[in-house]
C-alpha atoms as a PDB file:
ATOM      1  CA  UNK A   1      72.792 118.899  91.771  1.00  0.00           C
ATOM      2  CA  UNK A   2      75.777 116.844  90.680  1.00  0.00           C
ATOM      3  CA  UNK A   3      76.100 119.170  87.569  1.00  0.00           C
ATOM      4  CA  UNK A   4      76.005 122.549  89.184  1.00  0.00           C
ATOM      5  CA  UNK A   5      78.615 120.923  92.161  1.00  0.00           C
ATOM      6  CA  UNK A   6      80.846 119.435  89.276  1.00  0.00           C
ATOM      7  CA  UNK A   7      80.989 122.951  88.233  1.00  0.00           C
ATOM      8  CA  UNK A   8      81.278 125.020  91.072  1.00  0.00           C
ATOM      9  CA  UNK A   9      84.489 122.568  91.856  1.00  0.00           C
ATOM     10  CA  UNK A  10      85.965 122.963  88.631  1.00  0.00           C
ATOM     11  CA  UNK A  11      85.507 126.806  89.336  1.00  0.00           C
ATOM     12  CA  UNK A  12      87.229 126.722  92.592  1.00  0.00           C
ATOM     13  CA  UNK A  13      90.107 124.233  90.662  1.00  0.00           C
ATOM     14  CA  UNK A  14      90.400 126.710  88.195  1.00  0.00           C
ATOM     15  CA  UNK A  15      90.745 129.809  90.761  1.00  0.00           C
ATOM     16  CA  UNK A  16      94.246 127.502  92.185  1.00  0.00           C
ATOM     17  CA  UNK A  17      95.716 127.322  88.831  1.00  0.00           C
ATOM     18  CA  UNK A  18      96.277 131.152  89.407  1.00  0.00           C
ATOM     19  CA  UNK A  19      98.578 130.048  92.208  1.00  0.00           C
ATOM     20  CA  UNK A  20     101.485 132.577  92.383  1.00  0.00           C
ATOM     21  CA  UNK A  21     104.977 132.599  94.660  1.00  0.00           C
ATOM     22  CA  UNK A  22     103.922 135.856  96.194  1.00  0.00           C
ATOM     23  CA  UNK A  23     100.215 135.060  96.819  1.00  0.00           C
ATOM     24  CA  UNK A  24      97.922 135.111  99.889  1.00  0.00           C
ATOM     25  CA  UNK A  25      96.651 132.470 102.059  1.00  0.00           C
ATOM     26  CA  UNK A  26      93.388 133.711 102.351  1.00  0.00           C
ATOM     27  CA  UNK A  27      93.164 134.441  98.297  1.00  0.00           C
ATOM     28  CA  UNK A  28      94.884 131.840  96.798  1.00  0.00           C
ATOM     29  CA  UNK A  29      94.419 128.778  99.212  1.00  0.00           C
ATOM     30  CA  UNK A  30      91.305 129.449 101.399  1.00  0.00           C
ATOM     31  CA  UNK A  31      88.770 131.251  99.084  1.00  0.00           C
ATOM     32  CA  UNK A  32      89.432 128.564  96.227  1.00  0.00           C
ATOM     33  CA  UNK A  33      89.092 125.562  98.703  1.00  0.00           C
ATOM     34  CA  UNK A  34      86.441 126.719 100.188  1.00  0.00           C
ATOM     35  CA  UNK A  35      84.371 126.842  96.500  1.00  0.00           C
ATOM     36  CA  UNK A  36      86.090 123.838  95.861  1.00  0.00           C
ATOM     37  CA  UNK A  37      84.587 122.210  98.943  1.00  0.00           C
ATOM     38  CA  UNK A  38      80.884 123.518  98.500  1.00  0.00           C
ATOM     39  CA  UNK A  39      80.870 122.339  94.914  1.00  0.00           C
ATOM     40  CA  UNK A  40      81.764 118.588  96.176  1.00  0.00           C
ATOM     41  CA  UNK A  41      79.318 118.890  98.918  1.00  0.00           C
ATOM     42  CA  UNK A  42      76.518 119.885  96.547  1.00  0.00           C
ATOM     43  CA  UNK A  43      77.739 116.870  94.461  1.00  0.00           C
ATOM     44  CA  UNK A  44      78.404 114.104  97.023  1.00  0.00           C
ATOM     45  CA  UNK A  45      74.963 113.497  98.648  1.00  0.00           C
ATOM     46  CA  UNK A  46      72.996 113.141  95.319  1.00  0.00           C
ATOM     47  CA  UNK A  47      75.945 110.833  93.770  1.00  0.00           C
ATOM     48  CA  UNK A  48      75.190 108.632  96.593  1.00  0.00           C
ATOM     49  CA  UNK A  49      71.681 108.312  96.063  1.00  0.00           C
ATOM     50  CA  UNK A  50      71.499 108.466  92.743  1.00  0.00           C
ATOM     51  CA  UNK A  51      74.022 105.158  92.870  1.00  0.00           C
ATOM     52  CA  UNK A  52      71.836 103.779  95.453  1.00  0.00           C
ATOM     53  CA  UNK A  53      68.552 104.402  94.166  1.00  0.00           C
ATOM     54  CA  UNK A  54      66.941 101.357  92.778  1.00  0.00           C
ATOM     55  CA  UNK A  55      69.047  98.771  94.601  1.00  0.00           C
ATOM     56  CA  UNK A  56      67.214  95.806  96.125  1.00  0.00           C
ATOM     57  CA  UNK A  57      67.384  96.160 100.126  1.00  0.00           C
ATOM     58  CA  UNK A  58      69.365  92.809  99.972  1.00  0.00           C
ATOM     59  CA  UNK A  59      72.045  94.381  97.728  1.00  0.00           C
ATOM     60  CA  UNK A  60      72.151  97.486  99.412  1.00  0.00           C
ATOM     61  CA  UNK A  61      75.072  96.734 101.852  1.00  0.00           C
ATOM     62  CA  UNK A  62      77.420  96.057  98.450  1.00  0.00           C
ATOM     63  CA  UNK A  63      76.571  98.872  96.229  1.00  0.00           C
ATOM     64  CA  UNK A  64      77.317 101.032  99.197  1.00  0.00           C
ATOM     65  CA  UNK A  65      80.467  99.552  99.718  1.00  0.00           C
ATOM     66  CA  UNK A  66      81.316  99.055  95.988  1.00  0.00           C
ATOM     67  CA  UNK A  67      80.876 102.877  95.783  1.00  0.00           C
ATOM     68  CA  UNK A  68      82.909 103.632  98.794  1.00  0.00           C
ATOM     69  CA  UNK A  69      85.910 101.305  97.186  1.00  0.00           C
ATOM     70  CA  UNK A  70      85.091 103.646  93.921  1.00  0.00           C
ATOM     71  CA  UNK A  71      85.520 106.264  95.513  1.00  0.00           C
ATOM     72  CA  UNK A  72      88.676 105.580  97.410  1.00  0.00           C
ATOM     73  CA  UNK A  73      90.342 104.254  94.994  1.00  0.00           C
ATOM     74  CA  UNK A  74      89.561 106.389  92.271  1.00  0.00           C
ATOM     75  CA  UNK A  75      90.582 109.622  94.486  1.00  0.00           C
ATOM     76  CA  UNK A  76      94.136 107.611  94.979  1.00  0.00           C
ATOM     77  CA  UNK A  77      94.513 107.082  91.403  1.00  0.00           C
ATOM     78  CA  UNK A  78      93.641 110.421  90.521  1.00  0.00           C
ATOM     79  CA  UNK A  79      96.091 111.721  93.459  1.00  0.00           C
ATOM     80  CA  UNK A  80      98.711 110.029  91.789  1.00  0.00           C
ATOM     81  CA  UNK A  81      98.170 110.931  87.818  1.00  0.00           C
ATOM     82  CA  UNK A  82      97.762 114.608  89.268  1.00  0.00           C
ATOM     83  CA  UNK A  83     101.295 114.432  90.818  1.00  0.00           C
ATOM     84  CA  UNK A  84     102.967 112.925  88.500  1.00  0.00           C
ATOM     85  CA  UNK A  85     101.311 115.727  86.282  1.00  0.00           C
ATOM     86  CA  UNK A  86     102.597 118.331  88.424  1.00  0.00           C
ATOM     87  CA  UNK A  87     106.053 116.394  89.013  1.00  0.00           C
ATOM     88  CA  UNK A  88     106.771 116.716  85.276  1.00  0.00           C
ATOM     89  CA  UNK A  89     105.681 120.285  84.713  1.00  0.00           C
ATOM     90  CA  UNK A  90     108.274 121.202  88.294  1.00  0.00           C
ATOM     91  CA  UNK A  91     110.745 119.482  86.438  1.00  0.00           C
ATOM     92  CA  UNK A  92     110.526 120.781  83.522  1.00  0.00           C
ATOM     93  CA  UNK A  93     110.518 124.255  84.529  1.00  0.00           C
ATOM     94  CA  UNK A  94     113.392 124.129  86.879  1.00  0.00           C
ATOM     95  CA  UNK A  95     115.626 122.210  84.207  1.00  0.00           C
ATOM     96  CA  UNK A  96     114.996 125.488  81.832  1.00  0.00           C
ATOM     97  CA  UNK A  97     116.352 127.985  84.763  1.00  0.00           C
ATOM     98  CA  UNK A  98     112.922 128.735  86.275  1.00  0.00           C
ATOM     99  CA  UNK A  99     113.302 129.345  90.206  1.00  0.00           C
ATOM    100  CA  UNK A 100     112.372 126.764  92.259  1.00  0.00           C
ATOM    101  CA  UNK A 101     109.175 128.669  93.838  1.00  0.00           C
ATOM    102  CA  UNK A 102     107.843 129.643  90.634  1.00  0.00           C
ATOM    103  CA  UNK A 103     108.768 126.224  88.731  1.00  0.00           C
ATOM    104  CA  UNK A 104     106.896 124.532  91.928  1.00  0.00           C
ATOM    105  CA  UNK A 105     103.828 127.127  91.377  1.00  0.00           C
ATOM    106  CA  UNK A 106     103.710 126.213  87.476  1.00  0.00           C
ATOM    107  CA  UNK A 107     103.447 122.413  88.281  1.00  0.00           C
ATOM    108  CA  UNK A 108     100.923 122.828  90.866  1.00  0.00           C
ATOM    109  CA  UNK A 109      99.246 125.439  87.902  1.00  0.00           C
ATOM    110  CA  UNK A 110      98.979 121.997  85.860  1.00  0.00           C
ATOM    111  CA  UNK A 111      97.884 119.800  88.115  1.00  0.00           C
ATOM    112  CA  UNK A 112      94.700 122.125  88.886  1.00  0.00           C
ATOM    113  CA  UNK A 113      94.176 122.872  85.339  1.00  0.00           C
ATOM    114  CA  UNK A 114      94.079 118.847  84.710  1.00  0.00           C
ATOM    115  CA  UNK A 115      91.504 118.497  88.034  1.00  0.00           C
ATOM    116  CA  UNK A 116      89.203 121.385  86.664  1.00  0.00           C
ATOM    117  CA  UNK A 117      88.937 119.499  83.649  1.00  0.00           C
ATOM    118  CA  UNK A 118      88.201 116.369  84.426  1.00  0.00           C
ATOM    119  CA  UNK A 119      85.607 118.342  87.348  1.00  0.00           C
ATOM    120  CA  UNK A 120      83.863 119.783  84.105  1.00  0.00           C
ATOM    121  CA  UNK A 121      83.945 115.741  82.031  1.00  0.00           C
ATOM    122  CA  UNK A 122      82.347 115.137  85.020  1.00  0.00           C
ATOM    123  CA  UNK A 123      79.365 117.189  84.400  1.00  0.00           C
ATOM    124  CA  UNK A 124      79.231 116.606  81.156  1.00  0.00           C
ATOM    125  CA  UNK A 125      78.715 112.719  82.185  1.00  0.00           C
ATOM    126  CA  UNK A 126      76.444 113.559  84.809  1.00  0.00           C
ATOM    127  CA  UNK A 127      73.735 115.214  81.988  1.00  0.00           C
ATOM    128  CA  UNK A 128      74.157 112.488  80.119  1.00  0.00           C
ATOM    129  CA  UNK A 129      73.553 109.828  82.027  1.00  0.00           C
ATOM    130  CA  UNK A 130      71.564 110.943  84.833  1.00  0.00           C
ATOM    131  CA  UNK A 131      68.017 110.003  84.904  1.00  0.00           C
ATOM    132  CA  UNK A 132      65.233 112.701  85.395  1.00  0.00           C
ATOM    133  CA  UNK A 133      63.122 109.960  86.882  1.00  0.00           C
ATOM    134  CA  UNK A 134      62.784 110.984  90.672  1.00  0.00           C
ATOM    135  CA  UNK A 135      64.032 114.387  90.602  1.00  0.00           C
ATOM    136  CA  UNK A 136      62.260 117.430  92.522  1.00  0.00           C
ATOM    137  CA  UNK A 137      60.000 114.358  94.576  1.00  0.00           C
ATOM    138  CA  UNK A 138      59.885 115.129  98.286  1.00  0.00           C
ATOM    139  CA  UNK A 139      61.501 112.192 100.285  1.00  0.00           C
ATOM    140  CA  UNK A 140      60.825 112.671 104.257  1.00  0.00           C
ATOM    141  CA  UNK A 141      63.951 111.518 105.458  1.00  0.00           C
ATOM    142  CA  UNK A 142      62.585 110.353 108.852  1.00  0.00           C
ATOM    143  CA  UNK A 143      60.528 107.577 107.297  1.00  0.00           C
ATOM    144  CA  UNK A 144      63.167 106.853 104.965  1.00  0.00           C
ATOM    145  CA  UNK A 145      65.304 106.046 107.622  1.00  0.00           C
ATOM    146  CA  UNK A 146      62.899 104.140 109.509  1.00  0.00           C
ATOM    147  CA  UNK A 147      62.117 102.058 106.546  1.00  0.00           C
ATOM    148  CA  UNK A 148      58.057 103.167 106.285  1.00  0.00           C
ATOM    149  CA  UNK A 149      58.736 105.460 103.041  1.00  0.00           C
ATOM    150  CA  UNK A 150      56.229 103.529 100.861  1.00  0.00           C
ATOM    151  CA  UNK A 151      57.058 104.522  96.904  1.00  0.00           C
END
């Protein structure tokens, strides 16, 4: 699952990079974040329990929160490279004599181009280095939660 939502976000990244001055709301913001959004919410739920998975019950409190902090902080980092990405490109363009709409466009272009990538690295990683141990089993998420899931 975190392979085929890794990709389905780097699709929907890929559909803003076609960002234009001129475009739609519906076409070029809604339609790509809302393919954007249902590839991280294919890819969120198993990330969490495949980093969780195996943890003692003792432990379980700070792997959870170690994961949270992960992914806090790396979503500020990467907020930050991806702007200064898209900073740079802006600038660029509007020091050759590109307008300012389409040098802002072009910037935002890179910035998305940059995310898609990194979506796809991502799962690249994640069929590497995911185990197949425990995939397809049927977990019944009522005794899970009530702690009487025996393995």
């Amino acid at each position: 699952m975190q392979i085929s939502g890794a990709l389905v976000a780097a699709a929907g990244l890929a559909w803003f990079t076609q960002l234009s001055p001129d475009g739609t709301v519906w076409g070029d913001v809604i339609a790509p974040s809302a393919v954007v959004s249902i590839g991280f919410a294919v890819m969120i739920v198993p990330t969490t329990i495949a980093a969780l998975t195996d943890v003692p019950e003792s432990h379980s409190g700070v792997a959870s929160a170690l994961l949270n902090v992960s992914m806090q902080v790396g979503g500020a980092l990467g907020l930050a490279v991806l702007s200064a990405a898209a900073t740079a490109r802006t600038l660029d363009q509007s020091r050759a004599g590109v307008p300012a709409g389409l040098s802002l466009v072009e910037g935002f272009g890179v910035a998305f181009a940059i995310a898609a990538g990194l979506m796809a690295v991502a799962a690249i990683l994640a069929l590497v280095f995911f185990r197949e141990q425990g995939r397809r089993q049927r977990i019944n998420l009522v005794e899970l939660q009530n702690g009487s899931f025996d393995d």
